[in-house]
N, C-alpha and C. Protein backbone atom coordinates (compact mmCIF):
# COMPACT_ATOMS: atom_id res chain seq x y z
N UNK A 1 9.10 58.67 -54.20
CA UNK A 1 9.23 57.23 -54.37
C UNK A 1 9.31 56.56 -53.00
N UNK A 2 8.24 55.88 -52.50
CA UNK A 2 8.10 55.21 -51.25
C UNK A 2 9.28 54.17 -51.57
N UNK A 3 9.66 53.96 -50.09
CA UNK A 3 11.26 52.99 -49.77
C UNK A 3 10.69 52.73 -48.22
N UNK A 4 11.61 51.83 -48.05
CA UNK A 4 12.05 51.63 -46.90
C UNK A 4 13.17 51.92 -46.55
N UNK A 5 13.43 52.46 -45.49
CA UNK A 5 14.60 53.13 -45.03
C UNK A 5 15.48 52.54 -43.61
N UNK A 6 14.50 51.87 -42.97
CA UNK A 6 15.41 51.61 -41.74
C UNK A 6 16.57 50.57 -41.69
N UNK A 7 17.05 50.22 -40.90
CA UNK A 7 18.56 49.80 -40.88
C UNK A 7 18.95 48.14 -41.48
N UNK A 8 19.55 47.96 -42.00
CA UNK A 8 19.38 47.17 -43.51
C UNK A 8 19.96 46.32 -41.88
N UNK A 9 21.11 46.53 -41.16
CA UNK A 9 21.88 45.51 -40.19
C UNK A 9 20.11 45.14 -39.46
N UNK A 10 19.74 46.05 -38.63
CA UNK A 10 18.70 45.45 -38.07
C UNK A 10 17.75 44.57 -38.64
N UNK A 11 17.05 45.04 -40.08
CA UNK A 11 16.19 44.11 -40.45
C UNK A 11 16.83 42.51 -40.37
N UNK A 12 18.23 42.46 -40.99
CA UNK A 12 19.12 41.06 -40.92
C UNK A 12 18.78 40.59 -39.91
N UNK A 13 19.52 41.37 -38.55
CA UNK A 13 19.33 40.55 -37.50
C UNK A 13 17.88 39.99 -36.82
N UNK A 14 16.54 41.13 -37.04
CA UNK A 14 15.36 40.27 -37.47
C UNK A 14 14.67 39.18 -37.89
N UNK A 15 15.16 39.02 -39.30
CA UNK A 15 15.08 38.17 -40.24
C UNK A 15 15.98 36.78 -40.01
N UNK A 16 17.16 37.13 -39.13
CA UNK A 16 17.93 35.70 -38.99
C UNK A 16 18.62 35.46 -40.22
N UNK A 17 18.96 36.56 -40.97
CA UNK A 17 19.31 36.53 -42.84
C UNK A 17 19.89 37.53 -43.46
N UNK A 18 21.26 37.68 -43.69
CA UNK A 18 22.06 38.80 -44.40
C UNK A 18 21.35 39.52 -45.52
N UNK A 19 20.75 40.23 -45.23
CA UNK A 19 19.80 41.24 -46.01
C UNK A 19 20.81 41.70 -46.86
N UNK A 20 21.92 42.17 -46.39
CA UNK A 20 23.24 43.12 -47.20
C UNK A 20 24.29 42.86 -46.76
N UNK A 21 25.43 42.72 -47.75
CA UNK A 21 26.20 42.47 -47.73
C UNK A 21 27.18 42.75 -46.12
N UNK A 22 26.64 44.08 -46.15
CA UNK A 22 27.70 44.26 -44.38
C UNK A 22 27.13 43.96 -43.21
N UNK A 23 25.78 43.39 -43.21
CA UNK A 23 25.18 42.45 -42.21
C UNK A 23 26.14 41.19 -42.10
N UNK A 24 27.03 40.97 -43.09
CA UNK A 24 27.25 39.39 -42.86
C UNK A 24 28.20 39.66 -41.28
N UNK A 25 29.38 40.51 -41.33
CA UNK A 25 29.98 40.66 -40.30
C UNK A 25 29.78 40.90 -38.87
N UNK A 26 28.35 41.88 -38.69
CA UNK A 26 28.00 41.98 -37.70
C UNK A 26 27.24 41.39 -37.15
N UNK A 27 26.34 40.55 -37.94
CA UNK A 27 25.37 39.22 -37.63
C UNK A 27 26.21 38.37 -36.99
N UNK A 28 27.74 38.14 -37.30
CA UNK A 28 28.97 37.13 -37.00
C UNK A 28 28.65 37.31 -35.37
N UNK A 29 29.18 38.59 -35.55
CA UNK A 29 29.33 38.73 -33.55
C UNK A 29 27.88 39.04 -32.89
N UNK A 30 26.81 39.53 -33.24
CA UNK A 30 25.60 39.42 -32.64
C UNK A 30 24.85 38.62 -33.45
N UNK A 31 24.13 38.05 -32.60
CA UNK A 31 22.76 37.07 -32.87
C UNK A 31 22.02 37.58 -32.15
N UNK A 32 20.75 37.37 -32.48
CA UNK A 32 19.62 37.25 -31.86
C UNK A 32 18.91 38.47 -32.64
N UNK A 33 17.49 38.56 -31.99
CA UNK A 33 16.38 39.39 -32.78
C UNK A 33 16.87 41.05 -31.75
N UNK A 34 17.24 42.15 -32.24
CA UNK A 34 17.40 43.14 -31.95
C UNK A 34 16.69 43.74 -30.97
N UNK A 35 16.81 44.73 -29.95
CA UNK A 35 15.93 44.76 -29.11
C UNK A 35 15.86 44.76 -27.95
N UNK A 36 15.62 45.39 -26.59
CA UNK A 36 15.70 45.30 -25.17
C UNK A 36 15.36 43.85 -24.99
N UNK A 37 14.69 43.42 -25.79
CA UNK A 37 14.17 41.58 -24.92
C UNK A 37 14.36 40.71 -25.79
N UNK A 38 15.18 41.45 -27.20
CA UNK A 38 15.75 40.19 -28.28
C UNK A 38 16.56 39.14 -28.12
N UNK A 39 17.47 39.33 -27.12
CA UNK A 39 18.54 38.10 -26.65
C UNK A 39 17.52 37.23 -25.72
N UNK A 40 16.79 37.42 -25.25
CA UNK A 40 15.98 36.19 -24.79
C UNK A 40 15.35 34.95 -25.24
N UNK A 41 15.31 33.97 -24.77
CA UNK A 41 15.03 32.53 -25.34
C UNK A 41 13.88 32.95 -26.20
N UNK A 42 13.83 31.96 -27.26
CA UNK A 42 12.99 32.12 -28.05
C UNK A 42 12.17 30.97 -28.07
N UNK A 43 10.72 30.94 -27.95
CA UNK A 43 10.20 29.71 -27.83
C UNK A 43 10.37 28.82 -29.35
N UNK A 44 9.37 27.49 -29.74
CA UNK A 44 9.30 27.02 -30.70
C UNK A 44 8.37 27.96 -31.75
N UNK A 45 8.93 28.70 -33.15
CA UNK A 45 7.98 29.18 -33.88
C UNK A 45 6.57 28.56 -34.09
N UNK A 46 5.33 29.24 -34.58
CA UNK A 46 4.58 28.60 -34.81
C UNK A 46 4.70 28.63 -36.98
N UNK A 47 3.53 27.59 -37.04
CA UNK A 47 3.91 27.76 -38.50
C UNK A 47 3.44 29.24 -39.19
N UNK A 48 2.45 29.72 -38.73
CA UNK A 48 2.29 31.10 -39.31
C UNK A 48 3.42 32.14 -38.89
N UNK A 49 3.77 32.05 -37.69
CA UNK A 49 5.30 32.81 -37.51
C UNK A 49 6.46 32.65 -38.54
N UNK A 50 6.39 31.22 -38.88
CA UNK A 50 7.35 30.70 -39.90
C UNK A 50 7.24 31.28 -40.98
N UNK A 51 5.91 31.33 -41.59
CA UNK A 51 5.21 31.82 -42.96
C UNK A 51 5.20 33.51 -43.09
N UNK A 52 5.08 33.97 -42.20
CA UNK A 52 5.51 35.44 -41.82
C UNK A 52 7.16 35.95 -42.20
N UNK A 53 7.88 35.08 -41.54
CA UNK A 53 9.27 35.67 -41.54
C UNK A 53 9.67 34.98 -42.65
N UNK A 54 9.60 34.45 -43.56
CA UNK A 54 10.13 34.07 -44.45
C UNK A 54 9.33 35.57 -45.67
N UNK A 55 7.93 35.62 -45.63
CA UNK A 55 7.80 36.58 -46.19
C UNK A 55 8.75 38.20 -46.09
N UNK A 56 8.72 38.17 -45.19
CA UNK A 56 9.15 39.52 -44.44
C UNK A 56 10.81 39.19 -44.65
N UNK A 57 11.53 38.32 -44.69
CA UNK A 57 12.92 38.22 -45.29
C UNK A 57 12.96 38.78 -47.06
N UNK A 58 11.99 37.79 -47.27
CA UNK A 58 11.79 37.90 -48.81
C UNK A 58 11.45 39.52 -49.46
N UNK A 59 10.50 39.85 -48.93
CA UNK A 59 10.47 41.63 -49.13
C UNK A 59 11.21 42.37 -48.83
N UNK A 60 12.18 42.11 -47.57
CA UNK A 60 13.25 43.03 -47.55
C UNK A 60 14.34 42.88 -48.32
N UNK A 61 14.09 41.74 -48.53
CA UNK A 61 16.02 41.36 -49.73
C UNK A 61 15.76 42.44 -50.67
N UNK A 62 14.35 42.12 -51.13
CA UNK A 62 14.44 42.95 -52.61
C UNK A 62 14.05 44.26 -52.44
N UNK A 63 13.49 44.41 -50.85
CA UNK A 63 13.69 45.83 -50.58
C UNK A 63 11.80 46.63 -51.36
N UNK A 64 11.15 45.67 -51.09
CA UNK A 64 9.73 46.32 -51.33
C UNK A 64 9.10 46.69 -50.21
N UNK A 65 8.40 47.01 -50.26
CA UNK A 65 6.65 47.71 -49.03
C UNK A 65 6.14 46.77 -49.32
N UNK A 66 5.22 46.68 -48.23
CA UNK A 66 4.18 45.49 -47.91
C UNK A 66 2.97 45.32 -49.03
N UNK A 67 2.44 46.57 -49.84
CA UNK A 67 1.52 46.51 -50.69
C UNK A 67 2.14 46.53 -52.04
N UNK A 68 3.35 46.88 -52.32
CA UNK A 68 3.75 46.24 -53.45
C UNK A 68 4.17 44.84 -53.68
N UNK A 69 5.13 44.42 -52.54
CA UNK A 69 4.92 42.98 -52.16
C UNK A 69 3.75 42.30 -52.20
N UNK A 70 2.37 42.35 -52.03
CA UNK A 70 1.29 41.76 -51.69
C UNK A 70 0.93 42.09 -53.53
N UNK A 71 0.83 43.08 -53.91
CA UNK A 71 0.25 42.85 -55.32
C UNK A 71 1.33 42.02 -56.19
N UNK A 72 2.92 42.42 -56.21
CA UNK A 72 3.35 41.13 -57.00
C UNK A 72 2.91 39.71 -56.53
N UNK A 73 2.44 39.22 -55.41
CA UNK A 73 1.98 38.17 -55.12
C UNK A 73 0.49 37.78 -55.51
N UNK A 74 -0.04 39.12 -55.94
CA UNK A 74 -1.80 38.52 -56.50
C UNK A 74 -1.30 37.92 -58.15
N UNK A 75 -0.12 38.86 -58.56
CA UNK A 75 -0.09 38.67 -60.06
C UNK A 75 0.34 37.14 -60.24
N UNK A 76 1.73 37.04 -59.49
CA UNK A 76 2.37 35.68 -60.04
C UNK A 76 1.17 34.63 -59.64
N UNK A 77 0.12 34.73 -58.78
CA UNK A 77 -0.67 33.57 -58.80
C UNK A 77 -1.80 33.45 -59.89
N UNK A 78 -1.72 34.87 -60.48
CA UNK A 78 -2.96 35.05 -61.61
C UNK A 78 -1.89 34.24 -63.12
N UNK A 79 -0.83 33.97 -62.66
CA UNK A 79 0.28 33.49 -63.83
C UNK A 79 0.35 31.90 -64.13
N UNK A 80 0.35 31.40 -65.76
CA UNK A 80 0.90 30.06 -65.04
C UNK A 80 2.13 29.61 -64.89
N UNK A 81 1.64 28.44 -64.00
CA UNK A 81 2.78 27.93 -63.44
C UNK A 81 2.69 27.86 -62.07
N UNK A 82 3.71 27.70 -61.05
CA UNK A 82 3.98 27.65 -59.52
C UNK A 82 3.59 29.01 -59.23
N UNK A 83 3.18 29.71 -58.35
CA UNK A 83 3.13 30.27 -57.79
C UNK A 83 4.23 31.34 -56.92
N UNK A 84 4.88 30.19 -56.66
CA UNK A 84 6.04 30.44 -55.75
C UNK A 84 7.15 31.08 -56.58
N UNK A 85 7.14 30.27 -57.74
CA UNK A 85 8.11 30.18 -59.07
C UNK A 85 8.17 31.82 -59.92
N UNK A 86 6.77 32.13 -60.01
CA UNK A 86 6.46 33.00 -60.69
C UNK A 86 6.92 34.44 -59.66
N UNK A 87 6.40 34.18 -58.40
CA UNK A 87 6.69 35.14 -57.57
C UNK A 87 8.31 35.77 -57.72
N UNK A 88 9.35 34.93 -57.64
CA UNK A 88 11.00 35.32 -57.56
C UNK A 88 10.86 35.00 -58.86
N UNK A 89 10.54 34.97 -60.18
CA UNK A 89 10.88 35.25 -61.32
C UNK A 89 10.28 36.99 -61.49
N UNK A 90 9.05 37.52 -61.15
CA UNK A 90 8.99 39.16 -61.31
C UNK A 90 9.85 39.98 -60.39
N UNK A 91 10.39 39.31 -59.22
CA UNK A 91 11.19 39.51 -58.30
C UNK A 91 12.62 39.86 -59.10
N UNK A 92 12.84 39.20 -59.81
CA UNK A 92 14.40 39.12 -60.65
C UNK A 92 14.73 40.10 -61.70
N UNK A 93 13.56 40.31 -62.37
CA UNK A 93 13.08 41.08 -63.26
C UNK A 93 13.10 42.52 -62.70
N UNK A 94 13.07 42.94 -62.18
CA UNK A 94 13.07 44.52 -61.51
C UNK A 94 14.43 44.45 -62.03
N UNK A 95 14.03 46.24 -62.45
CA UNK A 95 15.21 46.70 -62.91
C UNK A 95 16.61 46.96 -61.82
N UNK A 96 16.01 47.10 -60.61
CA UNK A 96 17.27 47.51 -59.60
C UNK A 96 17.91 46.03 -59.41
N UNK A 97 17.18 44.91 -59.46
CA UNK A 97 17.78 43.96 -59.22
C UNK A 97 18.66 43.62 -60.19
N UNK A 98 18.46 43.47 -61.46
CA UNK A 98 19.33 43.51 -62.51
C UNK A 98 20.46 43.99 -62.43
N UNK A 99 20.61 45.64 -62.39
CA UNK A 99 21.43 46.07 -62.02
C UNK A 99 22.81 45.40 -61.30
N UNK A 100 21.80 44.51 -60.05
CA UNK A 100 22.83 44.74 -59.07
C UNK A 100 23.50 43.28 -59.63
N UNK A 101 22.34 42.25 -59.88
CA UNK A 101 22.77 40.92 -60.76
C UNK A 101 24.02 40.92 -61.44
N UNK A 102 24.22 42.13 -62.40
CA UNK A 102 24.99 42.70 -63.14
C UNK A 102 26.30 43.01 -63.03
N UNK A 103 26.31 42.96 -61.38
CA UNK A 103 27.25 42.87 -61.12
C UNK A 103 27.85 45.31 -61.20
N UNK A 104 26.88 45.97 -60.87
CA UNK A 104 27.15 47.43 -61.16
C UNK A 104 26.72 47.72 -59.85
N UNK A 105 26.31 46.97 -58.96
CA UNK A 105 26.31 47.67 -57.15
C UNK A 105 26.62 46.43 -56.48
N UNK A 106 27.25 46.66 -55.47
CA UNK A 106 27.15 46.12 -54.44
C UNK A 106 26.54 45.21 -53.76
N UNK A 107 25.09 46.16 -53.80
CA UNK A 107 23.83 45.39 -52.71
C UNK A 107 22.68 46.44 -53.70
N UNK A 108 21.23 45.14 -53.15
CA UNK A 108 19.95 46.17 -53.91
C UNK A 108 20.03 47.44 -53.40
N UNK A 109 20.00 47.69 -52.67
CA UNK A 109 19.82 49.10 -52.28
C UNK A 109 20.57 50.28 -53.01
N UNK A 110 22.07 49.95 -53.10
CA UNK A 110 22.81 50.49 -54.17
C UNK A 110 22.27 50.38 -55.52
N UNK A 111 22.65 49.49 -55.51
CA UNK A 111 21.29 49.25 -57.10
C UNK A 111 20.35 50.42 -57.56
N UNK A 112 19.06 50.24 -56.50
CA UNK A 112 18.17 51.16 -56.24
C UNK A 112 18.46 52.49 -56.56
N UNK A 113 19.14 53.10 -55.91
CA UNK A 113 19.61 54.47 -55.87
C UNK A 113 20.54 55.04 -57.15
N UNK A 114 20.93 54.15 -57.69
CA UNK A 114 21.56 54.42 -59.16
C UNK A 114 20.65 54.56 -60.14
N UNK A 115 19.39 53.58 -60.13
CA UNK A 115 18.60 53.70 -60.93
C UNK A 115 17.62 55.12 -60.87
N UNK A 116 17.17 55.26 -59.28
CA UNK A 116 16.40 56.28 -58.87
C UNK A 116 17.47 57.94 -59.07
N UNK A 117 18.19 57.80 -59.18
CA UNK A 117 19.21 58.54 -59.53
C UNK A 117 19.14 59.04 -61.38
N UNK A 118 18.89 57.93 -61.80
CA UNK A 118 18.75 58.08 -63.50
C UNK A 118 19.71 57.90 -64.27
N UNK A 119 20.85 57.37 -63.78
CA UNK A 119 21.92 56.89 -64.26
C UNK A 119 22.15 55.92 -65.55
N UNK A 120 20.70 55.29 -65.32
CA UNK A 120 20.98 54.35 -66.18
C UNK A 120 20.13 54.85 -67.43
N UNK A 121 20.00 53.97 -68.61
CA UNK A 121 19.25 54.39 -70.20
C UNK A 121 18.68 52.85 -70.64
N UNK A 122 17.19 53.22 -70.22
CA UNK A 122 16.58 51.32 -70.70
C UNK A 122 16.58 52.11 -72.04
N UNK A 123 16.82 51.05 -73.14
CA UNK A 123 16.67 50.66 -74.16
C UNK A 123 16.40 52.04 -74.93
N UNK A 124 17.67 53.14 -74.62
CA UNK A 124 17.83 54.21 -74.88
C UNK A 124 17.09 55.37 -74.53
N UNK A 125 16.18 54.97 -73.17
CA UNK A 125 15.60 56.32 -72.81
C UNK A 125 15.47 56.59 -71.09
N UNK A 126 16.02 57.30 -70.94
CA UNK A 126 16.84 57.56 -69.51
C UNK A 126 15.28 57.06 -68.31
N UNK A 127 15.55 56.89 -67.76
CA UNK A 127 14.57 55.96 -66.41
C UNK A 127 14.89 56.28 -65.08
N UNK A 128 14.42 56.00 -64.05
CA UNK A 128 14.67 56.46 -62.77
C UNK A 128 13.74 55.91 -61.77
N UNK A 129 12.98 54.71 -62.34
CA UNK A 129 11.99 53.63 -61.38
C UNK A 129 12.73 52.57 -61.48
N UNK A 130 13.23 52.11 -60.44
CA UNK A 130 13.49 50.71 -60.04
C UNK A 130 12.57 49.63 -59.74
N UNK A 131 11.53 49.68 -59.86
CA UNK A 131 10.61 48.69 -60.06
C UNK A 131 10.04 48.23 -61.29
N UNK A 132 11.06 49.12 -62.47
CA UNK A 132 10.44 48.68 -64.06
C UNK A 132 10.86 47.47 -63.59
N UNK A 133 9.72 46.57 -64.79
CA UNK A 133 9.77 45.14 -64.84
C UNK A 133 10.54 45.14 -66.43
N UNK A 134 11.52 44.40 -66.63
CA UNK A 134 12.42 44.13 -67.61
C UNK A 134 12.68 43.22 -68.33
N UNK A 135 12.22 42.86 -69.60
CA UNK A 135 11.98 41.57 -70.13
C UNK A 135 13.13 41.27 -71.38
N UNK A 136 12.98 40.14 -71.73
CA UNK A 136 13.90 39.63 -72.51
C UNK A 136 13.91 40.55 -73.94
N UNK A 137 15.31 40.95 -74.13
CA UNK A 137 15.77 41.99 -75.76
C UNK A 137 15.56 43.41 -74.89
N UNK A 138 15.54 43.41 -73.29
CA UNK A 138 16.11 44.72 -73.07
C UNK A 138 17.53 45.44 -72.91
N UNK A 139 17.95 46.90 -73.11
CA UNK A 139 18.99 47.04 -72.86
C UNK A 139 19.24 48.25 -72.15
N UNK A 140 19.95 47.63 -71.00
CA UNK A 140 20.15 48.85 -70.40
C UNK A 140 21.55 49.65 -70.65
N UNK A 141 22.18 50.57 -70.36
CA UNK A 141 23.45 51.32 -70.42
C UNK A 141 23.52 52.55 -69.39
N UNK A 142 24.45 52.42 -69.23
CA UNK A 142 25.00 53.87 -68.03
C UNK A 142 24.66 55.40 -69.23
N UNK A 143 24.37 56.10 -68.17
CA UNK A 143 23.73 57.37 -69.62
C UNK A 143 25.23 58.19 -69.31
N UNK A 144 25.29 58.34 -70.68
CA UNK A 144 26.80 59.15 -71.35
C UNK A 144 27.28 59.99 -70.34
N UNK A 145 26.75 61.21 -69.81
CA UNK A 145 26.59 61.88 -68.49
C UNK A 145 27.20 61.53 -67.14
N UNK A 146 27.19 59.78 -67.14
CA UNK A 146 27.07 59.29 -65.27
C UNK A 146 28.64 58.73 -66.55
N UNK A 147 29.04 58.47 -67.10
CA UNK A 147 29.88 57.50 -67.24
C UNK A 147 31.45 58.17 -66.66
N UNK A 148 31.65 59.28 -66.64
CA UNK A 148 32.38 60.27 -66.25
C UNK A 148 32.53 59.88 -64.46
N UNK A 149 31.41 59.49 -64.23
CA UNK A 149 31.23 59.95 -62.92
C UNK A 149 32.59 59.32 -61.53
N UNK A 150 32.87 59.07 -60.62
CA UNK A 150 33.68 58.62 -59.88
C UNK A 150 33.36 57.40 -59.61
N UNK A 151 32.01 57.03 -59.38
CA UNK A 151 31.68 55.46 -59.15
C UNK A 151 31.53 54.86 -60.37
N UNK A 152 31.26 55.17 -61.69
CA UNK A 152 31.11 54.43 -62.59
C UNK A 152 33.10 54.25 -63.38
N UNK A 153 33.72 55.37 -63.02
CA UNK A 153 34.95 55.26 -63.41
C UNK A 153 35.66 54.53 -62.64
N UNK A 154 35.35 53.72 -61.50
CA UNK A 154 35.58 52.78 -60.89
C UNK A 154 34.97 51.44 -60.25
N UNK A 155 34.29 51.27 -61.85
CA UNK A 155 33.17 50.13 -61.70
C UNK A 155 33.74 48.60 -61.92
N UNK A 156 35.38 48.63 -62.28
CA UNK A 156 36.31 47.03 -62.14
C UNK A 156 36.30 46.82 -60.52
N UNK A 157 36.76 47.73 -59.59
CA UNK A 157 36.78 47.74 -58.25
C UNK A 157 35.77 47.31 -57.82
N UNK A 158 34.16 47.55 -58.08
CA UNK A 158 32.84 47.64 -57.55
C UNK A 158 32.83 46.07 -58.24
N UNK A 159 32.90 45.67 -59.11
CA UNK A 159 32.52 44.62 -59.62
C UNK A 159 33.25 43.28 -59.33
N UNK A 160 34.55 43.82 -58.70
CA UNK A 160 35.45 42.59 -58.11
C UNK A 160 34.19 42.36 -56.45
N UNK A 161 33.87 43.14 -56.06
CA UNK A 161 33.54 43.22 -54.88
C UNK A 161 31.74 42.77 -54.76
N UNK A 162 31.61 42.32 -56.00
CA UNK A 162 29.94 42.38 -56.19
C UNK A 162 29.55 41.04 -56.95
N UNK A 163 30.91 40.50 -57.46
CA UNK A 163 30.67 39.49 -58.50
C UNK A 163 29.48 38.25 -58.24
N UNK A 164 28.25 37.99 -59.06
CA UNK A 164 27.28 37.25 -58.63
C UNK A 164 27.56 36.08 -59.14
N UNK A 165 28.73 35.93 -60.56
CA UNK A 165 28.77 34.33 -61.05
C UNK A 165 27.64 34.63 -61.90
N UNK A 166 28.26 33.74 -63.17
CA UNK A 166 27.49 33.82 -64.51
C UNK A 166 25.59 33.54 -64.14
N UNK A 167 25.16 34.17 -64.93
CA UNK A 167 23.16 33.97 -64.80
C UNK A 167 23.12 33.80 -66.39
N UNK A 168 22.31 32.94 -66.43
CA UNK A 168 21.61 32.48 -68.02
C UNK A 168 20.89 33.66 -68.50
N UNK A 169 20.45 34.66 -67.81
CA UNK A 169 19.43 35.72 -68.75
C UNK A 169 19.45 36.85 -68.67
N UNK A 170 20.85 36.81 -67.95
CA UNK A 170 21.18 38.44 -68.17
C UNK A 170 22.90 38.70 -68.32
N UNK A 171 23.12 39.61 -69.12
CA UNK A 171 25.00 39.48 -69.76
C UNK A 171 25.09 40.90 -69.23
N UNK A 172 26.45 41.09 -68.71
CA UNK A 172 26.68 42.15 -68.40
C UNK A 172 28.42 42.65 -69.11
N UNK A 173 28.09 43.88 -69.75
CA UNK A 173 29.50 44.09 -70.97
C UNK A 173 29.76 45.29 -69.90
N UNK A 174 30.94 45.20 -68.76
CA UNK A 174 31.17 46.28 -67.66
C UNK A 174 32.22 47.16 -68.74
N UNK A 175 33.10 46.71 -69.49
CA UNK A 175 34.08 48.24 -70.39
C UNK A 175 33.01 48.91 -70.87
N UNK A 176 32.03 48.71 -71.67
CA UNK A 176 30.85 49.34 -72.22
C UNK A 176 29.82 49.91 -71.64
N UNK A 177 29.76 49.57 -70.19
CA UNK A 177 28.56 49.82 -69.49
C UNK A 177 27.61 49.55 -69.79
N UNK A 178 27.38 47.93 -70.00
CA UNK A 178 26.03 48.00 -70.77
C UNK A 178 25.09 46.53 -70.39
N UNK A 179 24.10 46.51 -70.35
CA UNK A 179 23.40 45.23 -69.29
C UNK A 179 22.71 44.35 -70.36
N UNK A 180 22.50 43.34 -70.95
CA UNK A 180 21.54 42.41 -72.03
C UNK A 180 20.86 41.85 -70.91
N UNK A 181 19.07 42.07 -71.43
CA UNK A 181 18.18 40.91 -70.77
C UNK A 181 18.09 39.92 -71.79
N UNK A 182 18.66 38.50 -72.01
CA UNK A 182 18.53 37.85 -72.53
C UNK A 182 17.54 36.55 -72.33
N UNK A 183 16.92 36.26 -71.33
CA UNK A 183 15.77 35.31 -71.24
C UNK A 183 15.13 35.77 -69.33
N UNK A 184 14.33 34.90 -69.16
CA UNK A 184 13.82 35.14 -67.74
C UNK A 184 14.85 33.92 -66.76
N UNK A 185 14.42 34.59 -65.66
CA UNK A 185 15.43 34.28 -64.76
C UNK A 185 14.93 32.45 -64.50
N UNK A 186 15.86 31.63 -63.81
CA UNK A 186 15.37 30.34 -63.57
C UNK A 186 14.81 30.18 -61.88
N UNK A 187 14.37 29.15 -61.32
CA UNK A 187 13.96 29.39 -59.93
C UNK A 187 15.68 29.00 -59.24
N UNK A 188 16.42 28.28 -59.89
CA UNK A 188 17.76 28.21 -59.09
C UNK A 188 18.70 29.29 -59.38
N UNK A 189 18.54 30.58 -60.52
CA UNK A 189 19.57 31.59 -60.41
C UNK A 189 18.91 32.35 -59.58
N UNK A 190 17.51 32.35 -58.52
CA UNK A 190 17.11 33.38 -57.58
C UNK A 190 18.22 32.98 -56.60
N UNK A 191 17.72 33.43 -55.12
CA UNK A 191 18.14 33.31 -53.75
C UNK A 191 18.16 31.98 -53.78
N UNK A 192 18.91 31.22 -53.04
CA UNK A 192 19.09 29.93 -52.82
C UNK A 192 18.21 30.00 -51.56
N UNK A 193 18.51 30.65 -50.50
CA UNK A 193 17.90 30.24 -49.06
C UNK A 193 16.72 30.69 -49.43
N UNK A 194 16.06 30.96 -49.88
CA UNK A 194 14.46 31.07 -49.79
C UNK A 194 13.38 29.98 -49.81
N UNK A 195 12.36 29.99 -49.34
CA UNK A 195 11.70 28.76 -49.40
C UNK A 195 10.27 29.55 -49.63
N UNK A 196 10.31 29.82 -50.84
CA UNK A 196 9.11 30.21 -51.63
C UNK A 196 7.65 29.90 -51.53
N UNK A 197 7.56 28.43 -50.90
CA UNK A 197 6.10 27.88 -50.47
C UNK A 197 5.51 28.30 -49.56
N UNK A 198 6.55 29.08 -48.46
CA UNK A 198 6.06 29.58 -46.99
C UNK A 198 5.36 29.97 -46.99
N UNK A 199 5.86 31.38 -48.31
CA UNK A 199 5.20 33.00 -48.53
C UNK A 199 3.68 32.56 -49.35
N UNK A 200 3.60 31.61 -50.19
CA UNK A 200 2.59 31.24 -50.67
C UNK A 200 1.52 30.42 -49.82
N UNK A 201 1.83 29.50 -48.81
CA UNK A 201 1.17 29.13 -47.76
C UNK A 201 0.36 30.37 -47.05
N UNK A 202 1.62 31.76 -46.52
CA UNK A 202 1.06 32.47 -45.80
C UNK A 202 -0.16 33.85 -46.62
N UNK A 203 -0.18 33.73 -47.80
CA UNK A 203 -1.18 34.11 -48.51
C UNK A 203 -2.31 33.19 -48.66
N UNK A 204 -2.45 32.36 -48.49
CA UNK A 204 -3.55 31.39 -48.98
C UNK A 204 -4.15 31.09 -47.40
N UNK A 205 -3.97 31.93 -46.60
CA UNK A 205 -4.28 31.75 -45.29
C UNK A 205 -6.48 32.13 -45.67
C-alpha cells in the first residue's frame, strides 16, 4: 500500500499549515520553510506558487500521492456541481478520514494505520484500504478481535484528545465501537482553511 512517509512536522512547516496535530507546537517555535536556506526572506509568491501549495497542503492533510490526488480531481470535475465542492466531499468520504472524523484517532495518519491494520468491519466485512470511499447507510465497527486491544480499551482517553465537534453525516456510538455514515459531508464540515478554488485553478492550467 503506497503512503507517504516523510515527516508529517516537516511537510507542516513546508506547507505553512498544521498537517498534524503535534506540528501545532513545533511550528509555534519554528517558522519558516525547512531547510539549509529555509529561514531566508521569501520573495512575493507567484500565483501558480500559490496554486501549488495550497494543492500540496491539501494532499498532505489527507495524506494522498500525487496520482491519486490528481485522479480524485479528474472525478469530482466529471461530477455535478463545484468542482472544488465535489473535490473535499470524496476527500471526506475516505474511510480513514471517517475514522478519524469519528473521533477513533488522533490524526489521519492514525486513522490510516488502524484501518490498514484491519481493525475495523465495513458493514460487517473486515477491510484494510483506507481509501474505501464510504457512502451514506454505511457501517463501520471495531472487529470483535481489536476490541480487546489496549488502544481500543482506551478509546474515552483517545477521544477526549481527538474530539472534532458534532458533523451532520457521520454519528459516532464510541461504548459500541461503532461509526453511522448518515448523509455526505457539507463544504463547511471539511477543513475550514482551505481554499478549494486554488487547487482547481491549478488544474485547469
Amino acid at each position: 500500500m503506497a503512503r507517504d512517509t516523510s515527516p508529517i512536522v516537516k511537510q507542516s512547516r513546508r506547507e505553512g499549515y498544521a498537517l498534524h496535530p503535534k506540528a501545532h507546537k513545533i511550528m509555534a517555535k519554528k517558522s519558516g520553510i525547512p531547510g539549509q536556506h529555509g529561514g531566508g526572506r521569501q520573495g512575493k509568491q507567484s500565483l501558480y506558487a500559490t496554486q501549488l501549495r495550497e494543492k500540496q497542503k491539501v494532499r498532505r492533510l489527507y495524506g494522498l500521492l500525487e496520482k491519486q490526488f490528481a485522479r480524485l480531481m479528474d472525478e469530482a470535475g466529471r461530477r455535478e456541481g463545484l468542482t472544488g465542492e465535489n473535490l473535499l466531499q470524496l476527500l471526506e468520504l475516505r474511510m480513514d478520514n471517517a475514522v478519524y472524523r469519528a473521533g477513533f484517532a488522533t490524526s489521519r495518519r492514525a486513522a490510516r494505520q488502524l484501518v490498514g491494520h484491519g481493525h475495523f468491519l465495513l458493514n460487517g466485512t473486515r477491510v484494510d484500504i483506507p481509501s474505501i470511499r464510504l457512502k451514506p447507510g454505511d457501517e463501520l465497527e471495531v472487529r470483535p478481535k481489536s476490541i480487546k486491544s489496549g488502544y481500543f480499551s482506551q478509546i474515552d482517553d483517545i477521544v477526549n484528545d481527538s474530539v472534532q465537534g458534532p458533523l451532520g453525516w457521520i454519528k459516532s456510538d464510541h461504548k459500541k465501537l461503532k461509526i453511522s455514515v448518515t448523509g455526505v459531508p457539507k463544504r463547511e464540515e471539511a477543513e475550514a482553511d482551505i481554499n478549494e478554488q486554488l487547487i482547481v485553478e491549478y488544474y485547469s492550467r
